[in-house]
Protein backbone atom coordinates (compact mmCIF):
# COMPACT_ATOMS: atom_id res chain seq x y z
CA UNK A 1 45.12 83.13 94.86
CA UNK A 2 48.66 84.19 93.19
CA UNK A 3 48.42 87.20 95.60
CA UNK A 4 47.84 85.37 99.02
CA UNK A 5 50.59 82.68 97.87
CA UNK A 6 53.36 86.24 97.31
CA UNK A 7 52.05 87.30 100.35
CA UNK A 8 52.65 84.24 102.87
CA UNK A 9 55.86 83.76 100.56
CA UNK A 10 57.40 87.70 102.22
CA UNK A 11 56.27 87.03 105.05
CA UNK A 12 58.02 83.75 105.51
CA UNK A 13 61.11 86.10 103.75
CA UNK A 14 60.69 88.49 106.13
CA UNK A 15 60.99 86.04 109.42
CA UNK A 16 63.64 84.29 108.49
CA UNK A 17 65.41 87.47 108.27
CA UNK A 18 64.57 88.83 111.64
CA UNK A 19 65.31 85.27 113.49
CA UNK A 20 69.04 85.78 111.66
CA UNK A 21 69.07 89.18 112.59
CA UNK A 22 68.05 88.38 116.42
CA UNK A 23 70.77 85.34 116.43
CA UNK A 24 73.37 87.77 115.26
CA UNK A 25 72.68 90.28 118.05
CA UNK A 26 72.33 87.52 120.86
CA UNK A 27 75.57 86.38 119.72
CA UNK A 28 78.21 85.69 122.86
CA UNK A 29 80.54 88.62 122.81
CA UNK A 30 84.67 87.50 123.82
CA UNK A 31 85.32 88.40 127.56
CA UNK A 32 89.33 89.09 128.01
CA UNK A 33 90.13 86.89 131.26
CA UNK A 34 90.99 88.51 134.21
CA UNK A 35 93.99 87.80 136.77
CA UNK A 36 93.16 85.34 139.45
CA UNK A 37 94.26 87.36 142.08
CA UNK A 38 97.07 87.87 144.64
CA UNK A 39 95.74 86.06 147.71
CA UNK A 40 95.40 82.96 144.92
CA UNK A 41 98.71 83.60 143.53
CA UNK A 42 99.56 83.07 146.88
CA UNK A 43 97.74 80.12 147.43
CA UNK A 44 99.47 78.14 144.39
CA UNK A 45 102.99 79.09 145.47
CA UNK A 46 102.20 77.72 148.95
CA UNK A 47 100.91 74.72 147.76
CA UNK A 48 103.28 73.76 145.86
CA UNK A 49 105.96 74.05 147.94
CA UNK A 50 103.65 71.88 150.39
CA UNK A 51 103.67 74.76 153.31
CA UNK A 52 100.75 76.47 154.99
CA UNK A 53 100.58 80.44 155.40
CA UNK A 54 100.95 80.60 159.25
CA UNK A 55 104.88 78.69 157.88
CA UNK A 56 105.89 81.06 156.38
CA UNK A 57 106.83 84.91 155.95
CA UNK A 58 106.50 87.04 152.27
CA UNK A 59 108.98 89.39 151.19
CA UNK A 60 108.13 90.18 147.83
CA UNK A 61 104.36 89.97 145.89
CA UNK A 62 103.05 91.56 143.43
CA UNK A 63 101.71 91.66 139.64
CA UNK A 64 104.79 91.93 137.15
CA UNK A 65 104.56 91.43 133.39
CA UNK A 66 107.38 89.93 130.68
CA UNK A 67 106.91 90.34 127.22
CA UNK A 68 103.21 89.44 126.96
CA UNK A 69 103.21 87.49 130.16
CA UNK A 70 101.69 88.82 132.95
CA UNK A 71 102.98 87.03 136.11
CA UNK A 72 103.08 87.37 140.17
CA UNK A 73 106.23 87.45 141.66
CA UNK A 74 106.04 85.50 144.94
CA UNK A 75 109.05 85.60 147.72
CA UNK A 76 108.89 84.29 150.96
CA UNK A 77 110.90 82.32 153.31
CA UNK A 78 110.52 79.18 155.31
CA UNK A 79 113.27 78.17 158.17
CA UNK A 80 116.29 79.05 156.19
CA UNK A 81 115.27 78.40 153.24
CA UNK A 82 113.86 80.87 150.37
CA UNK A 83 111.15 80.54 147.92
CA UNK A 84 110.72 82.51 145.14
CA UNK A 85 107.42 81.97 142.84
CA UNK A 86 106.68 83.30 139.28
CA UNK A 87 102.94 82.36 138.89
CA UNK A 88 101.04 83.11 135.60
CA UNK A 89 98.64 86.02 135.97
CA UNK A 90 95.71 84.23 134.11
CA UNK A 91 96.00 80.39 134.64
CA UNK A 92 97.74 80.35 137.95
CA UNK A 93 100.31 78.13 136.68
CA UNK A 94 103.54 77.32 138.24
CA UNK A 95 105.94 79.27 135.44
CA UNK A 96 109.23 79.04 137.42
CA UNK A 97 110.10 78.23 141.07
CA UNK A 98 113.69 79.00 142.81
CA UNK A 99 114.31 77.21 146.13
CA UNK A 100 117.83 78.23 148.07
CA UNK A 101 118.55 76.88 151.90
CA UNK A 102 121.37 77.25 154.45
CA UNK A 103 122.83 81.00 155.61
CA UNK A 104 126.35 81.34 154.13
CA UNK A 105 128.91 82.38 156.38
CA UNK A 106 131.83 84.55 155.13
CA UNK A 107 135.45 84.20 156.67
CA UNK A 108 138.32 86.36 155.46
CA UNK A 109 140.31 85.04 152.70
CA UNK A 110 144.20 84.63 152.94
CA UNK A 111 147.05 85.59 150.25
CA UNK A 112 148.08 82.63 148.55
CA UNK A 113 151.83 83.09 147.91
CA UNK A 114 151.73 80.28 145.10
CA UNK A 115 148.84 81.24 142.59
CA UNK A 116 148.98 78.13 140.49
CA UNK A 117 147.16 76.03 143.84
CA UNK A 118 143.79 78.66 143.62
CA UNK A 119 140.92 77.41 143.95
CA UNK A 120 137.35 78.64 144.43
CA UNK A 121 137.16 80.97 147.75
CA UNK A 122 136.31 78.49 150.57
CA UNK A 123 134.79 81.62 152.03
CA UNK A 124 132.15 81.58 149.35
CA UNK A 125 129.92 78.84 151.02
CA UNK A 126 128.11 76.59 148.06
CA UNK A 127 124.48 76.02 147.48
CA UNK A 128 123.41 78.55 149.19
CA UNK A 129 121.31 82.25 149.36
CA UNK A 130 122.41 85.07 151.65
CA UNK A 131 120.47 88.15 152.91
CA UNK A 132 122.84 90.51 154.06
CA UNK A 133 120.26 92.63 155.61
CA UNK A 134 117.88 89.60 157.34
CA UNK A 135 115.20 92.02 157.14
CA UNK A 136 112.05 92.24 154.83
CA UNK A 137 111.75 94.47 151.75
CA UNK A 138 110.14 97.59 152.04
CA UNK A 139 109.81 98.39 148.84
CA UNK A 140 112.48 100.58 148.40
CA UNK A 141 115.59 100.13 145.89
CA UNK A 142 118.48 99.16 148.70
CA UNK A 143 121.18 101.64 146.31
CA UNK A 144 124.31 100.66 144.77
CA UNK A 145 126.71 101.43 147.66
CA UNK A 146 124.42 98.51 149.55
CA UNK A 147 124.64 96.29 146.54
CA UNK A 148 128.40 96.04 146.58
CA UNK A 149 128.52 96.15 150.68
CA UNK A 150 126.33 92.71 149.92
CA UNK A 151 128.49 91.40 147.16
CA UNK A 152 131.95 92.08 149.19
CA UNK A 153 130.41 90.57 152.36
CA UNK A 154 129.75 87.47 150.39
CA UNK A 155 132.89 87.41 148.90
CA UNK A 156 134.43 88.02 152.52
CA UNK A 157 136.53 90.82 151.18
CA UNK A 158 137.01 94.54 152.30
CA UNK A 159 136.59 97.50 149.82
CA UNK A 160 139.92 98.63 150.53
CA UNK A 161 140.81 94.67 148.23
CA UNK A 162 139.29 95.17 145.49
CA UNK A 163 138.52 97.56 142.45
CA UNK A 164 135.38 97.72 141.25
CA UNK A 165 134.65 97.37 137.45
CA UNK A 166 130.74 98.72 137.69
CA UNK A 167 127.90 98.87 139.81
CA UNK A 168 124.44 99.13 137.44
CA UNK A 169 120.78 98.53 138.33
CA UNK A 170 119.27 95.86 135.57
CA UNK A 171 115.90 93.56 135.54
CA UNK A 172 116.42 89.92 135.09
CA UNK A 173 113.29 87.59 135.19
CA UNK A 174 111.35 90.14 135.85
CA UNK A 175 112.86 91.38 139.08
CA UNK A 176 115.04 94.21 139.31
CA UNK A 177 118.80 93.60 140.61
CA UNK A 178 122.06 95.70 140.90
CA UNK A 179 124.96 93.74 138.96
CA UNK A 180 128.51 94.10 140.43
CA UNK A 181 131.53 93.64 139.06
CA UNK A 182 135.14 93.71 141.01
CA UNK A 183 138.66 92.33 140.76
CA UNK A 184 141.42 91.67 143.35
CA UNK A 185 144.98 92.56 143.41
CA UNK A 186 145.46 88.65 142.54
CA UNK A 187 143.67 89.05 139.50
CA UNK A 188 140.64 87.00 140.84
CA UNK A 189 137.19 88.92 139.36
CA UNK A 190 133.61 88.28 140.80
CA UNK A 191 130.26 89.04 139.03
CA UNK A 192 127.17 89.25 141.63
CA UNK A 193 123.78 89.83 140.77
CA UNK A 194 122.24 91.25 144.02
CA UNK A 195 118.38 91.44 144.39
CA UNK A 196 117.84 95.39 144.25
CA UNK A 197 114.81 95.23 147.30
CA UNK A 198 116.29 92.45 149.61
CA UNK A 199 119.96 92.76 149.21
CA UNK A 200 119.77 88.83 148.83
CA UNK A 201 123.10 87.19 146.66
CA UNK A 202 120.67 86.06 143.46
CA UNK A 203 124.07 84.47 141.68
CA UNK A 204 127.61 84.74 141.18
CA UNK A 205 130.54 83.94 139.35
CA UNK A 206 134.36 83.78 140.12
CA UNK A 207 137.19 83.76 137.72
CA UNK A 208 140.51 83.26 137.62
CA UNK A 209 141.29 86.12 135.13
CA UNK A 210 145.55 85.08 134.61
CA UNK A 211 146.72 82.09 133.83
CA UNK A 212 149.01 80.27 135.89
CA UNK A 213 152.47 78.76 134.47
CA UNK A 214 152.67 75.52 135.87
CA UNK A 215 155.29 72.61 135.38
CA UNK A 216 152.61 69.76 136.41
CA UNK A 217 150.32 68.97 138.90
CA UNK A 218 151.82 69.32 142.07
CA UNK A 219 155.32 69.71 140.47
CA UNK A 220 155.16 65.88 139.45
CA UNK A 221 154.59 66.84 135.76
CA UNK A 222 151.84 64.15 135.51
CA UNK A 223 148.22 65.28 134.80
CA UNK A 224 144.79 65.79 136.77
CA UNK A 225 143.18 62.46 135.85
CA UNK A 226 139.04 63.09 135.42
CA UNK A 227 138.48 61.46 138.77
CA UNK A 228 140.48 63.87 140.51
CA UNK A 229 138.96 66.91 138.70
CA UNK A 230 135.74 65.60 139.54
CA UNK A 231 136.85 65.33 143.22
CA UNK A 232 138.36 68.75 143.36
CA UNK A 233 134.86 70.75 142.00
CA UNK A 234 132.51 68.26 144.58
CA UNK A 235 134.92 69.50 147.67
CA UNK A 236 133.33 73.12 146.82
CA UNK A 237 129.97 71.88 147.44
CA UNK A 238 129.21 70.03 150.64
CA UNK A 239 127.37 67.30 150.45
CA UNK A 240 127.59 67.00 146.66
CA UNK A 241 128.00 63.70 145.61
CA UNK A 242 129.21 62.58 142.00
CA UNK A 243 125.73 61.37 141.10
CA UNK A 244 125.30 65.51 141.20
CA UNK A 245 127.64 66.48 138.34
CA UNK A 246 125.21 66.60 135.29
CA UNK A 247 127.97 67.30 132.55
CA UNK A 248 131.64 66.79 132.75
CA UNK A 249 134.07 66.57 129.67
CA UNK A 250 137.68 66.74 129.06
CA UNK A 251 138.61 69.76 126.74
CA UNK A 252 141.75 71.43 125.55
CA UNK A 253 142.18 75.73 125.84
CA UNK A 254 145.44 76.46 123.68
CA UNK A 255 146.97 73.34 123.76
CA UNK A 256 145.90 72.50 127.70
CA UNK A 257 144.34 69.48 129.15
CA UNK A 258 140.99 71.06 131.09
CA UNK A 259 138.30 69.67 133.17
CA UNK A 260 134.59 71.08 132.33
CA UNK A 261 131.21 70.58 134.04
CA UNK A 262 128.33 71.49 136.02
CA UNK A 263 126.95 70.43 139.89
CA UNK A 264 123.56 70.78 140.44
CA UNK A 265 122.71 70.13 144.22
CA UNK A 266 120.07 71.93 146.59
CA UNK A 267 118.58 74.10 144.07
CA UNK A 268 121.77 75.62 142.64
CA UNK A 269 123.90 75.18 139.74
CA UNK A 270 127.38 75.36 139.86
CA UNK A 271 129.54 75.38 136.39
CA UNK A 272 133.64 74.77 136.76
CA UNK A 273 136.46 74.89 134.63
CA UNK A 274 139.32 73.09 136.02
CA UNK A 275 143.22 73.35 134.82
CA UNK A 276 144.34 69.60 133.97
CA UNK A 277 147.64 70.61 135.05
CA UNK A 278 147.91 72.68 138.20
CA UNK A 279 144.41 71.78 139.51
CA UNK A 280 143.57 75.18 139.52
CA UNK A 281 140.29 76.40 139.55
CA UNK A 282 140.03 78.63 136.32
CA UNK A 283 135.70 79.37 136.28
CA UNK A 284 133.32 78.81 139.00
CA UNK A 285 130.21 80.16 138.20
CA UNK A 286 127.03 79.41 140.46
CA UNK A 287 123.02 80.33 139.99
CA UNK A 288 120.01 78.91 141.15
CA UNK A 289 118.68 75.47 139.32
CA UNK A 290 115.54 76.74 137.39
CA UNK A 291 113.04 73.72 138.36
CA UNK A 292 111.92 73.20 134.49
């Protein structure tokens, strides 16, 4: 009787084992998620921009990783306006969207024989993106001598103006671009980052690099009031209203009354530094609005 009892006793022993054993070999096994696809990709940036496929016409798509992100890049162009996508790889989320419209329109620049009135180039046309090749990329780098016959077209200068300070291919936000760097015999230097496939302007700054001796504004000795500083930076971006300027605040730079602030209208950003004195325009810096 003690026998039979051992006996049913290893085999129960010996079936509990094997269901654990079978359980642990059944187990699910982690499956690494795979990329949803560029046709989908596709699908999300077009969607969210609320335009259909027959609307519109891609420049740039493809699978492009930062840091541990893996991300399509999505380009295309509606009309004259330009979308650029960054949609995650895996979840088909929306990471960052860039919207530019309008065609800028350079004009050549004249001398100013008094300094202390400069302003931001009226040339430089705001809140907006320019191709200077209007065709799509192929895929091939455009080279550096392209990158700064983009940057100086923009600018509405010759080469025979300026001197350039560098010309270097670089990657920023995942896309590759050719930063350019010149000055003018006025001492006015530009920094464009030029999309290395397209040729497109992706941003730019513009400083005034001397500063002006001034006896006033206007010669009246009295100072830009806020208003008026506010009034000068909106000229440089038809359309702008003052419901636009996100940030402004008075500041002084070694000893000097100046105007700060930023515009954001039609998907770009534009950041000023205005003299309180002359009304000269000392920093104008412009990039696109990042969406979040």
């Amino acid at each position: 009787m003690k026998n039979n009892k051992k006996r049913i006793i290893n085999i129960l022993v010996v079936t509990v084992l094997a269901c654990l054993i079978l359980a642990g070999c059944g187990s699910p096994t982690s499956v690494k998620a795979e990329p949803i696809g560029l046709e989908a990709a596709k699908a999300v940036a077009l969607e969210d921009a609320g335009l259909s496929a027959s609307a519109v016409s891609f420049s740039t798509t493809g699978l492009d990783r930062q840091g541990d992100t893996e991300y399509y890049a999505i380009d295309f162009t509606s009309g004259d306006s330009s979308y650029e996508y960054d949609i995650d790889a895996i979840s088909g989320r929306v990471i960052e969207c860039r919207i530019s419209q309008g065609t800028a329109s350079a004009a050549q620049p004249q001398a100013s024989a008094q300094p202390q009135t400069t302003a931001a180039p009226s040339n430089i046309q705001t809140g907006t993106k320019t191709s200077q090749t209007g065709t799509q990329s192929s895929g091939e780098l455009i080279g550096e001598q392209a990158a700064r016959d983009a940057a100086l077209e923009h600018a509405g200068l010759s080469d025979s103006q300026v001197t350039f300070l560098k010309t270097r291919l670089d990657r920023e936000d995942g896309r590759q671009v050719y930063e350019v760097e010149f000055y003018t015999q006025d001492y006015k230097e530009y920094d464009y980052e030029i999309d290395a496939l397209t040729g497109d302007v992706r941003s730019y700054d513009y400083d005034v690099e001397t500063y002006f001796q001034t006896s006033g504004n206007s010669g009246t000795g009295t100072e830009l009031t806020a208003e008026e500083a506010k009034a000068l930076a909106l000229s440089q971006v038809p359309g702008a209203a003052e419901s636009d300027i996100i940030e402004f605040k008075t500041d002084r730079d070694d000893g000097r009354i100046e105007y700060e602030g930023e515009i954001v209208y039609s998907g770009m950003k534009y950041e000023f530094e205005i003299d309180g004195y002359s009304g000269a325009i000392r920093s104008w810096e412009v990039e696109k609005a990042s969406r979040w």
